[in-house]
Protein backbone atom coordinates (compact mmCIF):
# COMPACT_ATOMS: atom_id res chain seq x y z
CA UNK A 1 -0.85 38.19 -15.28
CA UNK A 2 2.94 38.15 -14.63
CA UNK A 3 4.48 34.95 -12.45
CA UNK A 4 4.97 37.21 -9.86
CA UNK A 5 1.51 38.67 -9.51
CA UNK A 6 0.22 34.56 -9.72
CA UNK A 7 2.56 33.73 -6.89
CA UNK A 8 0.21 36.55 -4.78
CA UNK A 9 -2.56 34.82 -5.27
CA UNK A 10 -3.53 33.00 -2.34
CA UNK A 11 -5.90 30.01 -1.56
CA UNK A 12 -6.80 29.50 2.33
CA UNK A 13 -8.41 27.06 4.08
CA UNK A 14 -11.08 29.07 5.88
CA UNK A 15 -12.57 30.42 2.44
CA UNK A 16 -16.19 29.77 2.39
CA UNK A 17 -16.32 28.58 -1.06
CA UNK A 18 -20.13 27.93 -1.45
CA UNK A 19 -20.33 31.51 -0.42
CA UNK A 20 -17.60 32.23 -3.62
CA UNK A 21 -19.49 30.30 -5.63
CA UNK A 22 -22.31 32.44 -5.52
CA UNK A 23 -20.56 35.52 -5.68
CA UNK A 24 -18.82 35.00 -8.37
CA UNK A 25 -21.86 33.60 -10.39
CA UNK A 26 -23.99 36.94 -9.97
CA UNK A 27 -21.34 39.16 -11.03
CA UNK A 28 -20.39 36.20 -14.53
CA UNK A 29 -23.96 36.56 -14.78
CA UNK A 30 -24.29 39.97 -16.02
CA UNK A 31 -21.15 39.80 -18.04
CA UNK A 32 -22.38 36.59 -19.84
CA UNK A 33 -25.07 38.07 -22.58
CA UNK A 34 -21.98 39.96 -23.96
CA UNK A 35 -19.05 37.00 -23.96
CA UNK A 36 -21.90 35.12 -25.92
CA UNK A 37 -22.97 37.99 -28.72
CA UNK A 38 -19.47 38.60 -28.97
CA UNK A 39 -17.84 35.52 -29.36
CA UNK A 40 -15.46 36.44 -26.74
CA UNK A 41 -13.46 34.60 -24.15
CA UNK A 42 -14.29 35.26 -20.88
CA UNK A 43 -10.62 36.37 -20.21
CA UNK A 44 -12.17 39.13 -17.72
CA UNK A 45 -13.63 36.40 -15.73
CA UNK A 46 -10.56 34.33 -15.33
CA UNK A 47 -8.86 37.13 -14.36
CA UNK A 48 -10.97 37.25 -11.13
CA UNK A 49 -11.03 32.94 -10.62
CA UNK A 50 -6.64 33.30 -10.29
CA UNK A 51 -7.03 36.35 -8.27
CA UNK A 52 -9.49 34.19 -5.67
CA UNK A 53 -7.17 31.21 -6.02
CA UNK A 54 -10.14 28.74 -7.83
CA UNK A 55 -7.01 27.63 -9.91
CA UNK A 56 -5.82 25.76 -7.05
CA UNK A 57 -8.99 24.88 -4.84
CA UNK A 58 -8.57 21.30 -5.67
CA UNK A 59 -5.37 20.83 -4.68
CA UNK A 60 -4.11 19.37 -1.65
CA UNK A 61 -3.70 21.69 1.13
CA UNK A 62 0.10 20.58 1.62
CA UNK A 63 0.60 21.38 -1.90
CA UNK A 64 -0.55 24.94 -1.45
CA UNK A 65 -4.20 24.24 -2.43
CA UNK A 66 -7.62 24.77 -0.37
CA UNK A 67 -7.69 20.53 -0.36
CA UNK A 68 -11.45 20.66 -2.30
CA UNK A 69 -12.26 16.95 -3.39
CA UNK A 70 -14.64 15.95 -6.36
CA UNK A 71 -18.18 16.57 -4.64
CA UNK A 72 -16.69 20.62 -3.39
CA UNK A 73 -15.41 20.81 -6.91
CA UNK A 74 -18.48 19.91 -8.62
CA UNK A 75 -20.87 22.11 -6.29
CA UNK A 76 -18.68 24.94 -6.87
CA UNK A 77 -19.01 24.70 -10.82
CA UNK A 78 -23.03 23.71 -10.51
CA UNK A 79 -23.47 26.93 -8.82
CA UNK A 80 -21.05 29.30 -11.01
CA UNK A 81 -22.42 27.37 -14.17
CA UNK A 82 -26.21 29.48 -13.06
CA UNK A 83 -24.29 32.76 -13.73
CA UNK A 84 -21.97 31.97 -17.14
CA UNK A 85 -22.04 28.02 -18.12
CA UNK A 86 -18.58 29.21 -20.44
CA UNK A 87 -16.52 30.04 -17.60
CA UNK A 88 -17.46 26.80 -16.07
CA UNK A 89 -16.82 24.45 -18.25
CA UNK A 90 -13.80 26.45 -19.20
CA UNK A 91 -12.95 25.24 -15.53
CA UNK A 92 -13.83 22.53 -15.86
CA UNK A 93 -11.32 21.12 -18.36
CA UNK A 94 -8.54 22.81 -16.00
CA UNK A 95 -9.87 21.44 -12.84
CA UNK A 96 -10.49 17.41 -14.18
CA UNK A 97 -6.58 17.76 -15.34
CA UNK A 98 -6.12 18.71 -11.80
CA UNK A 99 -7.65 15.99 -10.27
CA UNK A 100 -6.37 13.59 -12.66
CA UNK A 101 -2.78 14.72 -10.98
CA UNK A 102 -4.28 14.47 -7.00
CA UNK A 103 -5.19 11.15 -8.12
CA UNK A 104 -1.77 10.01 -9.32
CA UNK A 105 -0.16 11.86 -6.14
CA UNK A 106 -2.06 10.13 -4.00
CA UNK A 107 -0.67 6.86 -5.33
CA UNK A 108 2.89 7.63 -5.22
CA UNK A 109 3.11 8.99 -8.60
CA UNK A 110 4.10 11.81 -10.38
CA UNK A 111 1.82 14.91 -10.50
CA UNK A 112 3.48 16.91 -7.17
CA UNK A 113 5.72 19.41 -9.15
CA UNK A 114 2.86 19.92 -10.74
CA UNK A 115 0.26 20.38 -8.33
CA UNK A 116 2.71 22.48 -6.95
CA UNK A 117 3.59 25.26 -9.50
CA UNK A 118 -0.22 25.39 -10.25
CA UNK A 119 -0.96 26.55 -6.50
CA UNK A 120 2.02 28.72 -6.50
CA UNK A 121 1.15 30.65 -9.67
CA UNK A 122 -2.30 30.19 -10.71
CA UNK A 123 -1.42 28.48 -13.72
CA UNK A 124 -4.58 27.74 -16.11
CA UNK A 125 -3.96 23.93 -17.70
CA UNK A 126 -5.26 23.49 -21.31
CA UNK A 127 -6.63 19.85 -22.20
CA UNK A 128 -6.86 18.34 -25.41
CA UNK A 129 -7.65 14.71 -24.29
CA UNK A 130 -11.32 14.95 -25.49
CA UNK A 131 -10.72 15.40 -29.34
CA UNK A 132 -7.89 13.11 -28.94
CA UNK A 133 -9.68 9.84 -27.57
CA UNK A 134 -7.08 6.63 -27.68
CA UNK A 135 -5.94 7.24 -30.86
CA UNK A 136 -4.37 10.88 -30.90
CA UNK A 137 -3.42 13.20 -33.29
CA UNK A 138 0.37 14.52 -34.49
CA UNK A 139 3.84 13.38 -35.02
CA UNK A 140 6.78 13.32 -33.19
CA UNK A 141 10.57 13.34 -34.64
CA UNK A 142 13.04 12.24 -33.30
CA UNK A 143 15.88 14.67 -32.22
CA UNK A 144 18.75 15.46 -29.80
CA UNK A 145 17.12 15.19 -26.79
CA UNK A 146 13.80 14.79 -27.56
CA UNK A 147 11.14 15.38 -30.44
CA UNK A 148 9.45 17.60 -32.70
CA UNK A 149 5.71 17.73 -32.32
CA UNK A 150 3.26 18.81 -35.38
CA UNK A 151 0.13 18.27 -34.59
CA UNK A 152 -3.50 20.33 -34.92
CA UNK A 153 -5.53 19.93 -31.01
CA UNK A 154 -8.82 21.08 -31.38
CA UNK A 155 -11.48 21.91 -28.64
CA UNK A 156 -9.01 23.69 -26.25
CA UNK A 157 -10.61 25.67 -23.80
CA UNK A 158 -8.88 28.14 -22.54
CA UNK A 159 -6.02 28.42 -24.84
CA UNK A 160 -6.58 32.26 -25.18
CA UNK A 161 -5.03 33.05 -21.73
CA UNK A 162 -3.64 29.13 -21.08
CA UNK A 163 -0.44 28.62 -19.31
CA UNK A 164 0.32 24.82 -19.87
CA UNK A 165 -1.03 22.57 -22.84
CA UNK A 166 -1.17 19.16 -21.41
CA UNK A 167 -1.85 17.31 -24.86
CA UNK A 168 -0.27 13.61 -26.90
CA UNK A 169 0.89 13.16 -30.01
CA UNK A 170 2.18 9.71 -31.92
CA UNK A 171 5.13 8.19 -32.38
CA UNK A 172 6.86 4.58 -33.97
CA UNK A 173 8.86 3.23 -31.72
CA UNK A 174 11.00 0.26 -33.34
CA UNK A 175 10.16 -2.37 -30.79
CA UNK A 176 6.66 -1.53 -29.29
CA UNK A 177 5.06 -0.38 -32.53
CA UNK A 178 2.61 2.78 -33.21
CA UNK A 179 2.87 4.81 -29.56
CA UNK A 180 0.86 8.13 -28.07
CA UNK A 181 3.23 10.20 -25.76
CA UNK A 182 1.47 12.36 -23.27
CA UNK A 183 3.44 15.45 -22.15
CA UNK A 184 2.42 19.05 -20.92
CA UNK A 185 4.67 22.37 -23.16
CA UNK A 186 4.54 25.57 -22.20
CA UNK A 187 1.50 27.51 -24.28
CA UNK A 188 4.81 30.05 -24.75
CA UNK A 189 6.84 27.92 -26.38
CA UNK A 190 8.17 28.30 -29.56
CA UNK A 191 6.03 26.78 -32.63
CA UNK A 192 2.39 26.97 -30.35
CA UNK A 193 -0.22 29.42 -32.08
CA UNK A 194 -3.63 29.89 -31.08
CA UNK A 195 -6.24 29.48 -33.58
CA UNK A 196 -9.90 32.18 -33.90
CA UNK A 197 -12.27 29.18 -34.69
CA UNK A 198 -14.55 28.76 -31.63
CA UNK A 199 -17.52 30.35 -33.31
CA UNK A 200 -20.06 28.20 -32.52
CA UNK A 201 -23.66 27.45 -31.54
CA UNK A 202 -23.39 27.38 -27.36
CA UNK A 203 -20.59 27.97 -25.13
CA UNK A 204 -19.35 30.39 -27.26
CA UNK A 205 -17.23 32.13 -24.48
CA UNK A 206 -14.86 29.15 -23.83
CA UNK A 207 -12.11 30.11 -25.97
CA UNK A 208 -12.01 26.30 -27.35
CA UNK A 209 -9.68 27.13 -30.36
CA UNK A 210 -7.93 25.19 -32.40
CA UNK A 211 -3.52 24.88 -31.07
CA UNK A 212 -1.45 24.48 -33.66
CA UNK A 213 1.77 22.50 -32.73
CA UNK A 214 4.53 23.78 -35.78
CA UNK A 215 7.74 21.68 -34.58
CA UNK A 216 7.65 22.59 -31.09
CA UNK A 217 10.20 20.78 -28.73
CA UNK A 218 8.99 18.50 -26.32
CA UNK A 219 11.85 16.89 -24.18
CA UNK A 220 11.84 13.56 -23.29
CA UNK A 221 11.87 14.21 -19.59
CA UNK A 222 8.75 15.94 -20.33
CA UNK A 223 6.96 12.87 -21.54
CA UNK A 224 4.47 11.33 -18.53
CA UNK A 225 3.13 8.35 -20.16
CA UNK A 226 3.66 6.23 -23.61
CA UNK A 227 0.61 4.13 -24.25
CA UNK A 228 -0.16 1.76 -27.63
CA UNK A 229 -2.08 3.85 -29.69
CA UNK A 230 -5.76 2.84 -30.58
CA UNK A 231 -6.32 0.80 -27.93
CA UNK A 232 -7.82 0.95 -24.66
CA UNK A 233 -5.79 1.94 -21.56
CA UNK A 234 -6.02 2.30 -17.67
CA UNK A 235 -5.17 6.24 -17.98
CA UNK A 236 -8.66 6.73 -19.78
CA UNK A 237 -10.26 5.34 -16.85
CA UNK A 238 -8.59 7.76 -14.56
CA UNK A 239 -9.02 10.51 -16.59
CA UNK A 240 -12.99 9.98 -17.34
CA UNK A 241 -13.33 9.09 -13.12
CA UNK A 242 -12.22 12.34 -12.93
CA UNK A 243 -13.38 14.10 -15.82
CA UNK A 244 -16.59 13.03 -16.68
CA UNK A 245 -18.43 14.46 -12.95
CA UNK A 246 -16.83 17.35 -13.41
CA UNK A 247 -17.73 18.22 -16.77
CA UNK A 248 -21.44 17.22 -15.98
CA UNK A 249 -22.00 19.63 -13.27
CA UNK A 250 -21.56 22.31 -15.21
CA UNK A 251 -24.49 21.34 -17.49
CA UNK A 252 -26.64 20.44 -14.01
CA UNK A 253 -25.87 23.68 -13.55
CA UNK A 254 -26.86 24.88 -16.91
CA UNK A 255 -30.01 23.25 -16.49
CA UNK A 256 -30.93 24.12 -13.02
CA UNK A 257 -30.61 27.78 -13.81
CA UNK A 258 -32.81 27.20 -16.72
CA UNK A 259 -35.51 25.39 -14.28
CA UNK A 260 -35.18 27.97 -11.72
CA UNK A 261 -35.65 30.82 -14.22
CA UNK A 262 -39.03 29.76 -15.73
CA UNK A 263 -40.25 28.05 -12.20
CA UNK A 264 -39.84 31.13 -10.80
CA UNK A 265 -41.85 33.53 -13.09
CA UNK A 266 -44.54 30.68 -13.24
CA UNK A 267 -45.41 31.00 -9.74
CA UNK A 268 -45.53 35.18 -10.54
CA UNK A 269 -48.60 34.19 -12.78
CA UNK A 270 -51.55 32.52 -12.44
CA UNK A 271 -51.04 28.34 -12.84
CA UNK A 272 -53.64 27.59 -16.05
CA UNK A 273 -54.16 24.87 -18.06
CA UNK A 274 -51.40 22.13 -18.55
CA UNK A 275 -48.73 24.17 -16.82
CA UNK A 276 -48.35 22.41 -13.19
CA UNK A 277 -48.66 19.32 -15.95
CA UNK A 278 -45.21 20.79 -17.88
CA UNK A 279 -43.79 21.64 -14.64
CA UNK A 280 -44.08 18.31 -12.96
CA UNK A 281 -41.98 17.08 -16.63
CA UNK A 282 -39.33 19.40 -15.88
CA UNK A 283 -38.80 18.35 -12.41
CA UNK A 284 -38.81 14.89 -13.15
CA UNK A 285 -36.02 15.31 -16.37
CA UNK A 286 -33.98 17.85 -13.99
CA UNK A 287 -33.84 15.09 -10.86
CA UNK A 288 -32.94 12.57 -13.11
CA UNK A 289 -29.70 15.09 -14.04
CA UNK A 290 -29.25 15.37 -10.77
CA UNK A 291 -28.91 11.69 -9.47
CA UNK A 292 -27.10 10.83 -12.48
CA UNK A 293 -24.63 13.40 -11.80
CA UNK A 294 -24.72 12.40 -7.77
CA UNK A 295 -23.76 8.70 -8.70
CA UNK A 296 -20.68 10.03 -11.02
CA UNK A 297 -19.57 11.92 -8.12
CA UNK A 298 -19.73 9.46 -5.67
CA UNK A 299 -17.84 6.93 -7.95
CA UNK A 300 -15.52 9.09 -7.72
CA UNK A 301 -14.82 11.24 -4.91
CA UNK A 302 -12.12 10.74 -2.67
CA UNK A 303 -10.09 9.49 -5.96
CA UNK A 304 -9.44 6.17 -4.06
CA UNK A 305 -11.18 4.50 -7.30
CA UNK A 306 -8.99 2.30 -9.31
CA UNK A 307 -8.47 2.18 -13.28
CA UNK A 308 -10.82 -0.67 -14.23
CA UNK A 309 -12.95 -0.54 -17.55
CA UNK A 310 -16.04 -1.38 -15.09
CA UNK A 311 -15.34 2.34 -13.25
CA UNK A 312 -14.96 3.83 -17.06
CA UNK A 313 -18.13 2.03 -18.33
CA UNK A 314 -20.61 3.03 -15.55
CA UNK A 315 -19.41 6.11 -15.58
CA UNK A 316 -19.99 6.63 -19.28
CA UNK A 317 -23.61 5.29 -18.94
CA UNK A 318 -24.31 7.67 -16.20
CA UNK A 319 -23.01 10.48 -18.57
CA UNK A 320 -25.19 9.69 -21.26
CA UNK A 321 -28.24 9.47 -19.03
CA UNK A 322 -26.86 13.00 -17.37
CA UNK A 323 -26.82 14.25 -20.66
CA UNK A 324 -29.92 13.39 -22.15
CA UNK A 325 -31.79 14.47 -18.91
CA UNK A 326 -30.18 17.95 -18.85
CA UNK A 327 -30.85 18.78 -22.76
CA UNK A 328 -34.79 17.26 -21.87
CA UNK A 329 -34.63 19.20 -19.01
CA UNK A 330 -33.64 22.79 -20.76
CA UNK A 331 -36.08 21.78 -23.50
CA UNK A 332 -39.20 21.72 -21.56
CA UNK A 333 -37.98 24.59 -19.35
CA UNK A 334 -39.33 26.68 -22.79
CA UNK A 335 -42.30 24.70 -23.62
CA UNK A 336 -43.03 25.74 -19.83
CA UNK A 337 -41.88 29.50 -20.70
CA UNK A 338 -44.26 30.22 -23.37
CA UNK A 339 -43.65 32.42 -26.10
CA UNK A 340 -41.59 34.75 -23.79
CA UNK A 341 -38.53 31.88 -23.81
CA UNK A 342 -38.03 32.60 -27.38
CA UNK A 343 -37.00 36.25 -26.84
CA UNK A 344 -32.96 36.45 -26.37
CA UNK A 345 -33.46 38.87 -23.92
CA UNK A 346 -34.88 36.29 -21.41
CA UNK A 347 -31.62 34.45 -21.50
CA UNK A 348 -33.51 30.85 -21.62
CA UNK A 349 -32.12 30.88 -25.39
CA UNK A 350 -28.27 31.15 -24.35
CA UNK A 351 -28.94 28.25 -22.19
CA UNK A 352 -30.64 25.99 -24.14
CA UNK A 353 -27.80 26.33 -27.08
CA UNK A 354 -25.04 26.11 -24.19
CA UNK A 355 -26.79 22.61 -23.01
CA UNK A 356 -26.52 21.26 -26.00
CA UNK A 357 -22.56 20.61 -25.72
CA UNK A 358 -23.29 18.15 -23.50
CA UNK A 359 -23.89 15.39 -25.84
CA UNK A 360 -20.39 16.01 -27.26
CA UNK A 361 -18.13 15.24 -24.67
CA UNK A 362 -16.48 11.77 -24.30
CA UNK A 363 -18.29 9.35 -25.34
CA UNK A 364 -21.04 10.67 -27.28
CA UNK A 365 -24.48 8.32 -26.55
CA UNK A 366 -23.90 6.18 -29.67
CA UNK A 367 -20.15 5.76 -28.99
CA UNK A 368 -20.93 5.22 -24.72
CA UNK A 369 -23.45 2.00 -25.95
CA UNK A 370 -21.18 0.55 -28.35
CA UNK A 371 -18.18 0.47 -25.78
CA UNK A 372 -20.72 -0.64 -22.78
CA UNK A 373 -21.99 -3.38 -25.29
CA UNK A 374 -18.57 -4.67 -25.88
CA UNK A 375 -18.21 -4.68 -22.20
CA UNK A 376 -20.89 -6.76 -21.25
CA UNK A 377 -19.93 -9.16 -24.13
CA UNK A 378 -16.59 -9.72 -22.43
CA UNK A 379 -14.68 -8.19 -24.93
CA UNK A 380 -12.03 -5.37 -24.91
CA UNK A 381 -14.23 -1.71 -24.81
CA UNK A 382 -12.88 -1.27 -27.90
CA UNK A 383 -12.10 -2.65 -31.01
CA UNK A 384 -7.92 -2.41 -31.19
CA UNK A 385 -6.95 -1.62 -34.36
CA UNK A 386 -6.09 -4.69 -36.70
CA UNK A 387 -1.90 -4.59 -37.61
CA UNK A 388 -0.74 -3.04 -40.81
């Protein structure tokens, strides 16, 4: 889609998005079978979310967006997450970089232009935070101007049809030592290839390849933030108070769907032996999900949080207890199917290995305990890295 056909897309403040939501799930839903057997991205689906202005939902209505906050966004990706859990998470990753940028407007910061040519043209935002962590990945030289960036980002999802990369690499700065500069380049831009690597086990039709980064120019104007690299820093507790409820709806969602789908053909048959026993399990692992993921998004919504390693660290516990809930949650949903959930064609199967990313998002459950062990020990969340 051209800049001009973006700049036609239009978000409005009367659109019913629960109503979208819905919509758009059922029709993702019968495209999702393929996406997955193919290991395709979901391009055609994306196509439709600029056309309906979901690009820009989140974004402040006097920015040009439909004003959506955290709890709006994360219903909206629960629900389309029932019909393709790839597209959401896909949006996902676009809409926490989003919110990341409401959050710094809403301080005074800098994050309007942004905010601003996203609403105007649908732009799709490609993260690589996740991968990156506090340490980063990539150098940058030096030049006239600015640098040269090398550096290998894997885990992007939606770099097939992304518009911006907003990505770090490292630098050595003379007086401040071993640096990470964050900056956004255009996914056009000279020296950016898209890798074919995202074959993998679930979410298969997120597009999460591997960017290469071959000298491309980043100027310095472009650069948002210069942090010390390996250790802890405020930004990562903005970015996971944003991030992490987001990301953990759409596997609520994933595992809702799942629930729903055997629930429903249970109650089609006749209730025998330990099944009202296996059913009462799944309810219990599936609210647990759910209040998890309602305490994420309460510590968060509204974005008037602040940057503390408290807000990081309960966060992260909640999103390891999301986490293992959903995954126990899919899991019984096909002890309670019965032989019939282990038949592709019931679509329990896609499910269950698309549930199974959750664990892998920042912080995985070993990682989470160490840094919420550190924290109640008084000490920094994470070990800084000892000088050369």
């Amino acid at each position: 889609m051209t800049t001009e056909e973006r700049s036609t897309a239009q978000t409005t403040p009367t659109t019913d998005w629960t109503a979208l939501a819905a919509e758009l799930a059922a029709t993702f839903a019968d495209r999702a079978a393929a996406f997955d057997e193919q290991d395709t991205f979901v391009a055609e689906n994306f196509a439709e979310l600029r056309a309906r202005g979901v690009l820009s939902m989140g974004i402040p209505v006097e920015l040009g967006g439909a004003g959506l906050g955290q709890a709006g966004l994360s219903a909206f990706l629960r629900t389309l997450a029932g019909g393709c859990g790839s597209t959401a998470l896909t949006l996902s990753m676009h809409l926490h970089l989003v919110a990341a940028n409401v959050w710094r407007y809403r301080r005074g910061l800098p994050g309007e232009a942004l905010l601003r040519r996203v609403a105007a043209e649908q732009l799709l935002l490609v993260s690589t935070g996740g991968r990156d962590w506090l340490s980063s990945n990539g150098e940058m030289t030096p030049v006239e101007g600015g640098y040269r960036v090398t550096a290998v980002k894997a885990f992007s999802s939606g770099a097939p049809v992304g518009d911006l990369i907003v990505t770090s690499a490292c630098l050595d700065d003379a007086g401040a030592g071993r640096q990470v500069a964050h900056f956004a380049i255009p996914t056009s831009a000279p020296g950016v290839s898209v890798g074919d690597d995202w074959h993998t086990l679930g979410m298969r039709g997120t597009g999460s390849h591997t960017v290469r980064l071959e000298g491309v120019f980043v100027p310095e104007a472009a650069i948002s933030l210069r942090r010390p690299a390996g250790e802890w820093h405020p930004v990562w507790a903005t970015v996971l108070g944003v991030a992490l409820p987001l990301i953990m709806s759409v596997y609520v969602g994933v595992a809702e769907a799942a629930a729903s789908s055997v629930t429903d053909r249970a109650r089609r048959g006749s209730p025998q032996g330990p099944l009202p026993y296996l059913l009462g399990e799944l309810r219990g692992e599936l609210t647990t999900a759910r209040l998890a993921l309602d305490s994420m998004v309460a510590l968060s919504d509204g974005y008037d949080f602040e940057p503390t390693v408290e807000i990081a660290d309960e966060l992260l516990i909640r999103k390891t207890v999301c986490a293992r809930a959903v995954l126990a949650t899919v899991e019984k949903a096909l002890e309670v199917s019965g032989g019939v959930g282990f038949y592709r064609s019931f679509g329990l199967e896609r499910l269950l290995r698309d549930v199974h990313g959750a664990q892998f998002h920042p912080l995985p459950e070993k990682q989470q305990q160490l840094f919420s062990g550190r924290v109640a020990l008084g000490l920094t969340p994470v070990e800084s890295p000892r000088p050369a």
